[in-house]
N, C-alpha and C. Protein backbone atom coordinates (compact mmCIF):
# COMPACT_ATOMS: atom_id res chain seq x y z
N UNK A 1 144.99 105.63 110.30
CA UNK A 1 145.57 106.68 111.11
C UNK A 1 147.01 106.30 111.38
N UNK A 2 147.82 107.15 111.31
CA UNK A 2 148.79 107.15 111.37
C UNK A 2 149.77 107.60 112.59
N UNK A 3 150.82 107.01 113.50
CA UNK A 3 151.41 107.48 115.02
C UNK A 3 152.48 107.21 114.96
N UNK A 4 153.33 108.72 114.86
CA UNK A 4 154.47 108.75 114.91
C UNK A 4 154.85 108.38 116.12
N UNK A 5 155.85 107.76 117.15
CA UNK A 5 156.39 108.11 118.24
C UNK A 5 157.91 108.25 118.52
N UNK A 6 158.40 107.95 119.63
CA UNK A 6 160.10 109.47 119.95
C UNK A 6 160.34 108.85 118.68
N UNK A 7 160.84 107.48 118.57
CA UNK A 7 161.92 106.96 117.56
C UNK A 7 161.63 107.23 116.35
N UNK A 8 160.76 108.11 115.51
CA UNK A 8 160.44 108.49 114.34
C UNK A 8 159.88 107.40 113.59
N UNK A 9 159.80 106.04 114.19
CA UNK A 9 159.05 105.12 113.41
C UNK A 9 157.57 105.25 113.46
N UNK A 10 156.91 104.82 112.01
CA UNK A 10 155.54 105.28 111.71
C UNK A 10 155.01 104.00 111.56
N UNK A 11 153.62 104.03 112.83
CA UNK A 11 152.85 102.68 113.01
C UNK A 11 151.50 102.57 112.62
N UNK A 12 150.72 101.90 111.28
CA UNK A 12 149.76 102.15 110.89
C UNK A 12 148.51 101.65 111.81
N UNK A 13 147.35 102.09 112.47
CA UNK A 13 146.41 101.20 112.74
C UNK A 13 145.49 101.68 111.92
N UNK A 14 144.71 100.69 111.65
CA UNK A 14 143.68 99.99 111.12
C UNK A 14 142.60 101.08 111.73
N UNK A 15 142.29 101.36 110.62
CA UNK A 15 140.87 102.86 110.51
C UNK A 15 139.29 101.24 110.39
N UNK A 16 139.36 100.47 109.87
CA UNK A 16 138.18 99.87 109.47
C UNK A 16 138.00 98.59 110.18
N UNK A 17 137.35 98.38 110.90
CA UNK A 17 136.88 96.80 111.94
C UNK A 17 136.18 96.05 110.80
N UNK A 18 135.72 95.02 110.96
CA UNK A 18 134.49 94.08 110.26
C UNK A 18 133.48 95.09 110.22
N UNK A 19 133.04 95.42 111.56
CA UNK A 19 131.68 95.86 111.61
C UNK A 19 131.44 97.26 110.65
N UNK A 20 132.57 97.63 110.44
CA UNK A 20 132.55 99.33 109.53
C UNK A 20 132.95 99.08 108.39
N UNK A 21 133.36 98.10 107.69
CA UNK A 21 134.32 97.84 106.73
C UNK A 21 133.22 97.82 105.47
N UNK A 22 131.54 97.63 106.15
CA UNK A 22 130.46 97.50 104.69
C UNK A 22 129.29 98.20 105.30
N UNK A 23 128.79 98.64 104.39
CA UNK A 23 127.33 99.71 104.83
C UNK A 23 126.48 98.53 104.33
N UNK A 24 125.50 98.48 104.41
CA UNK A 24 124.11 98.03 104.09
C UNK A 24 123.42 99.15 103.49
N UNK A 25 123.07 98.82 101.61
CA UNK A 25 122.60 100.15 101.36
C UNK A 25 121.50 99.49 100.42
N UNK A 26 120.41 100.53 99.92
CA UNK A 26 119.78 100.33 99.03
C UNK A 26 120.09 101.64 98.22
N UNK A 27 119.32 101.35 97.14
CA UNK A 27 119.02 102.47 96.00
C UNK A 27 117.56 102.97 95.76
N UNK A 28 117.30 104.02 95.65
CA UNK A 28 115.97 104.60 95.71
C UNK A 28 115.94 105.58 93.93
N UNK A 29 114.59 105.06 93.70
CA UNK A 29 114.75 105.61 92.55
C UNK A 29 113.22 106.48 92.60
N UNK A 30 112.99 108.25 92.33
CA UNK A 30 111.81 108.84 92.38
C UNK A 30 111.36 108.83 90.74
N UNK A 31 110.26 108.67 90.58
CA UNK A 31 109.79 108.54 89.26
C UNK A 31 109.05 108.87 88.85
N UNK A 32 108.48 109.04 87.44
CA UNK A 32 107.10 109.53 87.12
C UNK A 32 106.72 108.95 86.01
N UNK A 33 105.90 108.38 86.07
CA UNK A 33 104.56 107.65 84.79
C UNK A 33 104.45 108.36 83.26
N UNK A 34 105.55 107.51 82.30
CA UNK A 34 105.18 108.45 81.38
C UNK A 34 103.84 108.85 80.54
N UNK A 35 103.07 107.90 81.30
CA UNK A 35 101.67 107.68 80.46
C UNK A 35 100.81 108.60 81.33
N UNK A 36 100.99 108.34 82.68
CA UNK A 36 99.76 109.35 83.75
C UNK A 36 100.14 110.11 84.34
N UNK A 37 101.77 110.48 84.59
CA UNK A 37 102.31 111.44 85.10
C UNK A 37 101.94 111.37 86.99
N UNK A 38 102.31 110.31 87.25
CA UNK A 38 102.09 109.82 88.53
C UNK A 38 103.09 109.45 88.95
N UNK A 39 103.67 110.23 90.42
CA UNK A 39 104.94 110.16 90.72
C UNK A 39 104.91 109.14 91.47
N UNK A 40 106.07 108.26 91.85
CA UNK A 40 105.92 107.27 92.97
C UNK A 40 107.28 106.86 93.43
N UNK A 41 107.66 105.78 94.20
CA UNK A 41 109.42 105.68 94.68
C UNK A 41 109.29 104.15 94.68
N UNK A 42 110.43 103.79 93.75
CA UNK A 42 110.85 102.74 93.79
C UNK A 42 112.02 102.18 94.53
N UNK A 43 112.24 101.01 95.53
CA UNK A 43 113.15 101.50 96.39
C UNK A 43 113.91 99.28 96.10
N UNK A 44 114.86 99.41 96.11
CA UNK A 44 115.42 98.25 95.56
C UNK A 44 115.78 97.09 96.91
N UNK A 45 116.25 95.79 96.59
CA UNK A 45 116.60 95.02 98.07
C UNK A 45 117.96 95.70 98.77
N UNK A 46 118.17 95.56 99.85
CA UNK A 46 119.30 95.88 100.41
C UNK A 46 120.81 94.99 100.45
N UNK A 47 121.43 95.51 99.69
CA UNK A 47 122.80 94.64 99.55
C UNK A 47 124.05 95.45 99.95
N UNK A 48 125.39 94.64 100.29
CA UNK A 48 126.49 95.51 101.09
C UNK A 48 126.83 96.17 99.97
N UNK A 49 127.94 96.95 100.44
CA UNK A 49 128.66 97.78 99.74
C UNK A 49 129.92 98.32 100.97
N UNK A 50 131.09 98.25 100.49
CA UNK A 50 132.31 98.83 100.99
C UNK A 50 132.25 100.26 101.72
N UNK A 51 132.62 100.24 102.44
CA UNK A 51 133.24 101.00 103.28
C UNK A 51 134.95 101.72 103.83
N UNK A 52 135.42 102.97 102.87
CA UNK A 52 134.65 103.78 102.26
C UNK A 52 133.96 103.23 101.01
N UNK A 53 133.46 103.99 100.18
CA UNK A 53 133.28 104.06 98.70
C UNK A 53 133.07 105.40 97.99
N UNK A 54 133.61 105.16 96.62
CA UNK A 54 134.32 106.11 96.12
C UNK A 54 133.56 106.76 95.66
N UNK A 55 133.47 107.83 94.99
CA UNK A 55 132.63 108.50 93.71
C UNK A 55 132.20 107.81 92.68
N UNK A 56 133.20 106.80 92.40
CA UNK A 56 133.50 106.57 90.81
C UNK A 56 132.78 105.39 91.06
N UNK A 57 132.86 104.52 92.66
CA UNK A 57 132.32 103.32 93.00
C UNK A 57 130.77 103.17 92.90
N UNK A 58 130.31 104.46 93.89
CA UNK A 58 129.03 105.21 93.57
C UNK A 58 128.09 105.12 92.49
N UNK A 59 128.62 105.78 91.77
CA UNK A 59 128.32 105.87 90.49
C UNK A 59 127.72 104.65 89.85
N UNK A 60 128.92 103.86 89.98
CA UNK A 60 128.92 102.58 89.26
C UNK A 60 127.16 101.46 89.46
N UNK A 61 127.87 101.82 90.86
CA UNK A 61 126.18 100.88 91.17
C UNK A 61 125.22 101.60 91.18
N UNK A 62 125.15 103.06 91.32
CA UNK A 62 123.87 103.48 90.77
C UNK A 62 123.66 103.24 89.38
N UNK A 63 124.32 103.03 88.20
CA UNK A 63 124.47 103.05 87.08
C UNK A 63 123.62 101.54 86.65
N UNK A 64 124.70 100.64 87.72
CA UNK A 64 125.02 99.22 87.55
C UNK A 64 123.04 98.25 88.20
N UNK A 65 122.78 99.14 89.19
CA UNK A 65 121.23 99.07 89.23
C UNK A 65 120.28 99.59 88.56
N UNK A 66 120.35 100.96 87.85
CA UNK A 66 119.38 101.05 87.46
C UNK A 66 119.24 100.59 86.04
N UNK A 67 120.48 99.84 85.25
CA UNK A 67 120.20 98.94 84.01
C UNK A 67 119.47 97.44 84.57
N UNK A 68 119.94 96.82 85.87
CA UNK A 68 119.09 95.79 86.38
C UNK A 68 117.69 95.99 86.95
N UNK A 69 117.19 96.87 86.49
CA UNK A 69 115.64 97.46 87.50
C UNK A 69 115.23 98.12 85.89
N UNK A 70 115.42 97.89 84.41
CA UNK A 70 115.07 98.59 83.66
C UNK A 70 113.80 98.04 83.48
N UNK A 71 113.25 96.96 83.64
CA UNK A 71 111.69 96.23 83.36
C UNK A 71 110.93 97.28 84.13
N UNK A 72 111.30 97.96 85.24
CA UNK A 72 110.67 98.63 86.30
C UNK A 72 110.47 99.70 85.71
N UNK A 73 111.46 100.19 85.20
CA UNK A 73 111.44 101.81 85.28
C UNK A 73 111.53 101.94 83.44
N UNK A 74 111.76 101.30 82.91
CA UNK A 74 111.02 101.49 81.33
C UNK A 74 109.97 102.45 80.63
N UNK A 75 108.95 102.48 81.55
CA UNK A 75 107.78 103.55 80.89
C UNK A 75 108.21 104.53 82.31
N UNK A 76 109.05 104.85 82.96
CA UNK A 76 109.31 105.71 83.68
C UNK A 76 109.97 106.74 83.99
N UNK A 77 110.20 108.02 83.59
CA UNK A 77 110.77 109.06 83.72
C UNK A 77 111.59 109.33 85.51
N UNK A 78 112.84 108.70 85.18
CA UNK A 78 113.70 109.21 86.64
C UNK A 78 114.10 110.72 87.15
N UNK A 79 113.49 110.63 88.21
CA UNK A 79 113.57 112.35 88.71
C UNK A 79 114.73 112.16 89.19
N UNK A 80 114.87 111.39 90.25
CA UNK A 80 116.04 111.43 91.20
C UNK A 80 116.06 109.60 91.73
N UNK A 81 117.71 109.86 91.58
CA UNK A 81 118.09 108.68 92.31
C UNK A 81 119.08 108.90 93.04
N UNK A 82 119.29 107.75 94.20
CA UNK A 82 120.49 108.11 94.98
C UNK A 82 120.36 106.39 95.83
N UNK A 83 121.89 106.49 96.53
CA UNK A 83 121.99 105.28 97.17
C UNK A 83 121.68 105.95 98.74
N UNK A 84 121.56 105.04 99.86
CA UNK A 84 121.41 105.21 101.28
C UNK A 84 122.28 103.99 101.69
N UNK A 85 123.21 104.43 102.72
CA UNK A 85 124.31 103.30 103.49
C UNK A 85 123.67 103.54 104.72
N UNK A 86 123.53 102.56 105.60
CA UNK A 86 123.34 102.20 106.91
C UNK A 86 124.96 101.23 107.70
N UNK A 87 125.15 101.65 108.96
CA UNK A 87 125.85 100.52 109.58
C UNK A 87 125.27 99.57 109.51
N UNK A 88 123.97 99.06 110.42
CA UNK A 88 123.28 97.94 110.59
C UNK A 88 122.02 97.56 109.44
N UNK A 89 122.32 96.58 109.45
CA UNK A 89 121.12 95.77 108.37
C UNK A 89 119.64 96.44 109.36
N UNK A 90 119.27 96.60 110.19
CA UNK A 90 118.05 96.89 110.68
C UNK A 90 117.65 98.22 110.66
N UNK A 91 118.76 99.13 110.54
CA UNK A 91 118.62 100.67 110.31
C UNK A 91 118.19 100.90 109.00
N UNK A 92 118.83 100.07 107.96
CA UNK A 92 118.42 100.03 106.56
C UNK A 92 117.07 99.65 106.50
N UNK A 93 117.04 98.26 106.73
CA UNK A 93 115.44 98.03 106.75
C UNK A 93 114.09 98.82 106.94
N UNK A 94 114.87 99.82 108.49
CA UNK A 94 113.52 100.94 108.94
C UNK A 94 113.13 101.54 107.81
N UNK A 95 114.52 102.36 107.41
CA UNK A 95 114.70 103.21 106.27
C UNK A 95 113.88 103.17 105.29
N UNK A 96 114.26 101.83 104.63
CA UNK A 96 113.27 100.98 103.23
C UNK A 96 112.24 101.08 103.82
N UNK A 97 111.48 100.91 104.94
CA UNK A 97 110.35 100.94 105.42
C UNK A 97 109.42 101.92 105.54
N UNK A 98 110.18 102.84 105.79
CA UNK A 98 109.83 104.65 105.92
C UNK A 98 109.16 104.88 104.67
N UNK A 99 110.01 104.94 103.63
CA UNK A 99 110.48 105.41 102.27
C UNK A 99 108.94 104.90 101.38
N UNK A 100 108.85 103.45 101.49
CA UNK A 100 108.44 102.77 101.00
C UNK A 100 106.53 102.46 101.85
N UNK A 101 106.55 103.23 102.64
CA UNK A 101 105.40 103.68 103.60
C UNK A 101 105.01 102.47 103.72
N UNK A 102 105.46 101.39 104.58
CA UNK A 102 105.11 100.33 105.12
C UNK A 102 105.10 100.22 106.43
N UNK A 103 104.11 99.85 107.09
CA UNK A 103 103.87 99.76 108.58
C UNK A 103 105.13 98.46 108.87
N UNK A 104 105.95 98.98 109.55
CA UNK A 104 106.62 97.89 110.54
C UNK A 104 105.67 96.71 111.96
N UNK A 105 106.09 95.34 111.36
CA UNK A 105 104.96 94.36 111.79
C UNK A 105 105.92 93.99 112.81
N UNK A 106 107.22 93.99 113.26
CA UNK A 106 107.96 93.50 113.87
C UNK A 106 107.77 93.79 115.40
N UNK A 107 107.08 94.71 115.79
CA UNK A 107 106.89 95.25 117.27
C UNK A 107 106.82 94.44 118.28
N UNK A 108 106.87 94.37 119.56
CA UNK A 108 106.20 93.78 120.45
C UNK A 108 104.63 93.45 120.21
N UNK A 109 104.38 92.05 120.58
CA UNK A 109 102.91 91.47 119.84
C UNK A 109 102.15 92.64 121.00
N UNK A 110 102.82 92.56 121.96
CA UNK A 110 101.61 93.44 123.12
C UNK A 110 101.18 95.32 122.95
N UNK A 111 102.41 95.43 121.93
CA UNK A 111 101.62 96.83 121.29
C UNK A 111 101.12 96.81 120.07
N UNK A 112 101.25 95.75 119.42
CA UNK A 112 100.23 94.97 117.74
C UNK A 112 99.07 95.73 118.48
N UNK A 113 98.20 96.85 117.69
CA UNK A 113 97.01 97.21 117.71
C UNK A 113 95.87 95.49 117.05
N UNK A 114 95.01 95.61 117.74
CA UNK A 114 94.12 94.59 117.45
C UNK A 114 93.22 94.27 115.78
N UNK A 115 93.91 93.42 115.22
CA UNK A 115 93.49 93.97 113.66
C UNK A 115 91.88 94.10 113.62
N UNK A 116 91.61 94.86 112.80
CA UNK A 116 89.98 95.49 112.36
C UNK A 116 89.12 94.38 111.76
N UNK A 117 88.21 94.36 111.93
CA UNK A 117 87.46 93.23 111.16
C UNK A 117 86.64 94.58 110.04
N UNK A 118 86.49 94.12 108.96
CA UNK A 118 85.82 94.95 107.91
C UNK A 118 84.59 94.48 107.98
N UNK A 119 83.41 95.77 108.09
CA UNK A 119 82.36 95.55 107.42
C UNK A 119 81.78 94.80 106.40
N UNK A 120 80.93 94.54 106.25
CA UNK A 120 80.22 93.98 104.91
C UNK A 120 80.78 94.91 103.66
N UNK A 121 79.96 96.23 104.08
CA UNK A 121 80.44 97.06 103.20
C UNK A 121 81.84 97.19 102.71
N UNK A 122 82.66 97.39 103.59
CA UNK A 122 84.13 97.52 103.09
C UNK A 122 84.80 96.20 102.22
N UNK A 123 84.13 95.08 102.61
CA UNK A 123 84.77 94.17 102.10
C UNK A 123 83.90 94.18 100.61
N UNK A 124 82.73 94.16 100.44
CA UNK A 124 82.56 94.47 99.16
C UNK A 124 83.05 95.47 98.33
N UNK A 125 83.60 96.62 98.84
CA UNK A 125 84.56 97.77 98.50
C UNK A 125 85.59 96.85 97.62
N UNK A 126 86.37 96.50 98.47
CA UNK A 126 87.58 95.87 98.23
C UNK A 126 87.56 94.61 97.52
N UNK A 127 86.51 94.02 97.13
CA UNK A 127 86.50 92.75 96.42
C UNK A 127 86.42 93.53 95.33
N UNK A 128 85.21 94.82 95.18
CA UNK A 128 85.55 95.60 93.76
C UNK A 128 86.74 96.06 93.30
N UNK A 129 87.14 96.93 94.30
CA UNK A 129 88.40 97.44 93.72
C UNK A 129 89.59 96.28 93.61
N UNK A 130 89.35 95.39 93.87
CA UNK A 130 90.24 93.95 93.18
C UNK A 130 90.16 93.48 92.14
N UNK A 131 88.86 93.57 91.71
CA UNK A 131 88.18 93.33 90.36
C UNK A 131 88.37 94.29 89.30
N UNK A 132 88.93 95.51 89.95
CA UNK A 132 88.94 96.88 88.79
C UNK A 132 90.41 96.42 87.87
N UNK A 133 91.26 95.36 88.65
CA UNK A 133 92.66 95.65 87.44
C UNK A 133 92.07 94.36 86.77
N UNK A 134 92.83 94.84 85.65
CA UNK A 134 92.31 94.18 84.18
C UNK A 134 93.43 92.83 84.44
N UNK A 135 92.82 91.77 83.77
CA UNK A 135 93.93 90.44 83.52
C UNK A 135 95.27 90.82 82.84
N UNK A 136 95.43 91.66 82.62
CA UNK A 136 96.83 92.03 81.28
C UNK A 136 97.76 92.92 82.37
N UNK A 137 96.85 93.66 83.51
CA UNK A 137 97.91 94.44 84.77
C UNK A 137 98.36 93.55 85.36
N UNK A 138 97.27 92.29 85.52
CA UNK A 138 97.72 91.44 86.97
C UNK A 138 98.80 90.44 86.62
N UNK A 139 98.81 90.06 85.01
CA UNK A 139 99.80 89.13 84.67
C UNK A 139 101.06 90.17 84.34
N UNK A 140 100.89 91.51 84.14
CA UNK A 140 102.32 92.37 84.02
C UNK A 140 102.80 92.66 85.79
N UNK A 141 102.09 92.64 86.44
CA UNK A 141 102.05 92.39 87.75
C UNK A 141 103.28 91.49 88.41
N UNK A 142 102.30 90.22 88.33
CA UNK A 142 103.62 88.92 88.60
C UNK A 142 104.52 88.80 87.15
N UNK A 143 104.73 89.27 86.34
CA UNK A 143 105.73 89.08 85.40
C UNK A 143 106.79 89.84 86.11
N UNK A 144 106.79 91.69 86.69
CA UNK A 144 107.29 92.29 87.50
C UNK A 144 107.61 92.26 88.25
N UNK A 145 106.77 91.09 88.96
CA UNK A 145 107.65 90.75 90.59
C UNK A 145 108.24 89.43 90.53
N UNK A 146 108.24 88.58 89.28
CA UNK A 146 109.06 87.66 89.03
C UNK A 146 110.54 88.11 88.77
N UNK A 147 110.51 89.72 87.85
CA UNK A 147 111.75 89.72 87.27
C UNK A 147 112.30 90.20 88.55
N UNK A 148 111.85 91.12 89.36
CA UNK A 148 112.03 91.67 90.40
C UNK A 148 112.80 90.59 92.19
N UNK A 149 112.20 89.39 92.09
CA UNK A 149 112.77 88.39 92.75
C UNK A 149 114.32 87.69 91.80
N UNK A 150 113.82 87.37 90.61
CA UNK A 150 115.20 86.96 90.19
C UNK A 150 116.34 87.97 90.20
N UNK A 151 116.22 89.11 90.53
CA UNK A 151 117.37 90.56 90.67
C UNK A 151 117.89 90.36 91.50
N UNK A 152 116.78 90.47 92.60
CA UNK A 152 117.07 90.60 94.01
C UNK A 152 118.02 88.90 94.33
N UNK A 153 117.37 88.09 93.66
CA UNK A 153 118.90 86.84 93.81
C UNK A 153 119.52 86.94 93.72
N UNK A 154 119.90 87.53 92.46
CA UNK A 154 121.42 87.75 92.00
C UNK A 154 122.04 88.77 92.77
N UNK A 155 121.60 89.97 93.34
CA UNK A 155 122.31 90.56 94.22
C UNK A 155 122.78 90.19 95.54
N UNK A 156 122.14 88.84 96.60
CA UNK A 156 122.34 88.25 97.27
C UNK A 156 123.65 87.47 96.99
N UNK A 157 123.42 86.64 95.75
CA UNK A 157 124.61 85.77 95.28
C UNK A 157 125.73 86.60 95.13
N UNK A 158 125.72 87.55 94.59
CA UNK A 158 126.59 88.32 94.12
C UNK A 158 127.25 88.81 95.32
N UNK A 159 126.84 89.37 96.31
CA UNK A 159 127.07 89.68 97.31
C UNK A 159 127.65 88.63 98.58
N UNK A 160 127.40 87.36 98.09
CA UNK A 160 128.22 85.85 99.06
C UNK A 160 129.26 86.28 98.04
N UNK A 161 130.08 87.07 97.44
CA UNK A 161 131.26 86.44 96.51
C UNK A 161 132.15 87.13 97.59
């Protein structure tokens, strides 16, 4: 912003603090199964990004992520992608949380609902349906969330530069 005063001299202040100067954003990618046609949302770690940022900047890291997330999205047809900026790292987090339909564990322990103990029944439920993925999902599984942790490093590192 810019302030002229009487003497016609022009005094710049500073539009951007620390605290505004970087968003906290992720990238969200909507998708569909090219094999079962099963839509779902893939939603990436949260790393900074400048404040403003440009079109062209935009772009870039949507571009620039979704070649680093290609193990992911390979047999996947992209509907829609887009980035989300937050001020605070914890607004982002909700966000990812929302998106990504995960119960937030962080609450006050004194409103933690009391966890459920499962039936007999249910737990034999669930030992089956554990048993239903095949050895070849569960090792593409952690192969996926291996490549998926080494990303998410490099965007951390990348992000101390």
């Amino acid at each position: 912003m810019q302030k002229t005063d009487s003497n016609n001299t022009t005094t710049t202040t500073p539009q951007n603090t620390l605290k505004t100067a970087i968003k906290h954003s992720f990238v969200v990618f909507k998708v569909k199964d090219k094999y079962f046609g099963k839509e779902s949302v893939i939603v990436t770690g949260i790393f900074n990004t400048p404040d403003p940022l440009t079109t062209d900047e935009e772009y870039m890291i949507l571009d620039d992520t979704q070649a680093k997330c290609h193990a992911y999205l390979f047999d996947k047809n992209i509907l829609e992608r887009y980035m989300m900026r937050f001020d605070s790292y914890t607004e982002a987090s909700q966000e990812k949380e929302r998106i990504s339909n995960i119960r937030n564990t962080t609450i006050e322990s004194s409103q933690k609902p009391t966890p459920k103990t499962l039936t007999k029944e249910e737990q034999e439920q669930a030992i089956k349906e554990l048993k239903s993925i095949t050895p070849e999902e569960w090792e593409e599984a952690k192969r996926l969330q291996t490549e998926y942790e080494i990303w998410e490093n490099e965007q951390k590192r990348n992000n101390q530069k």
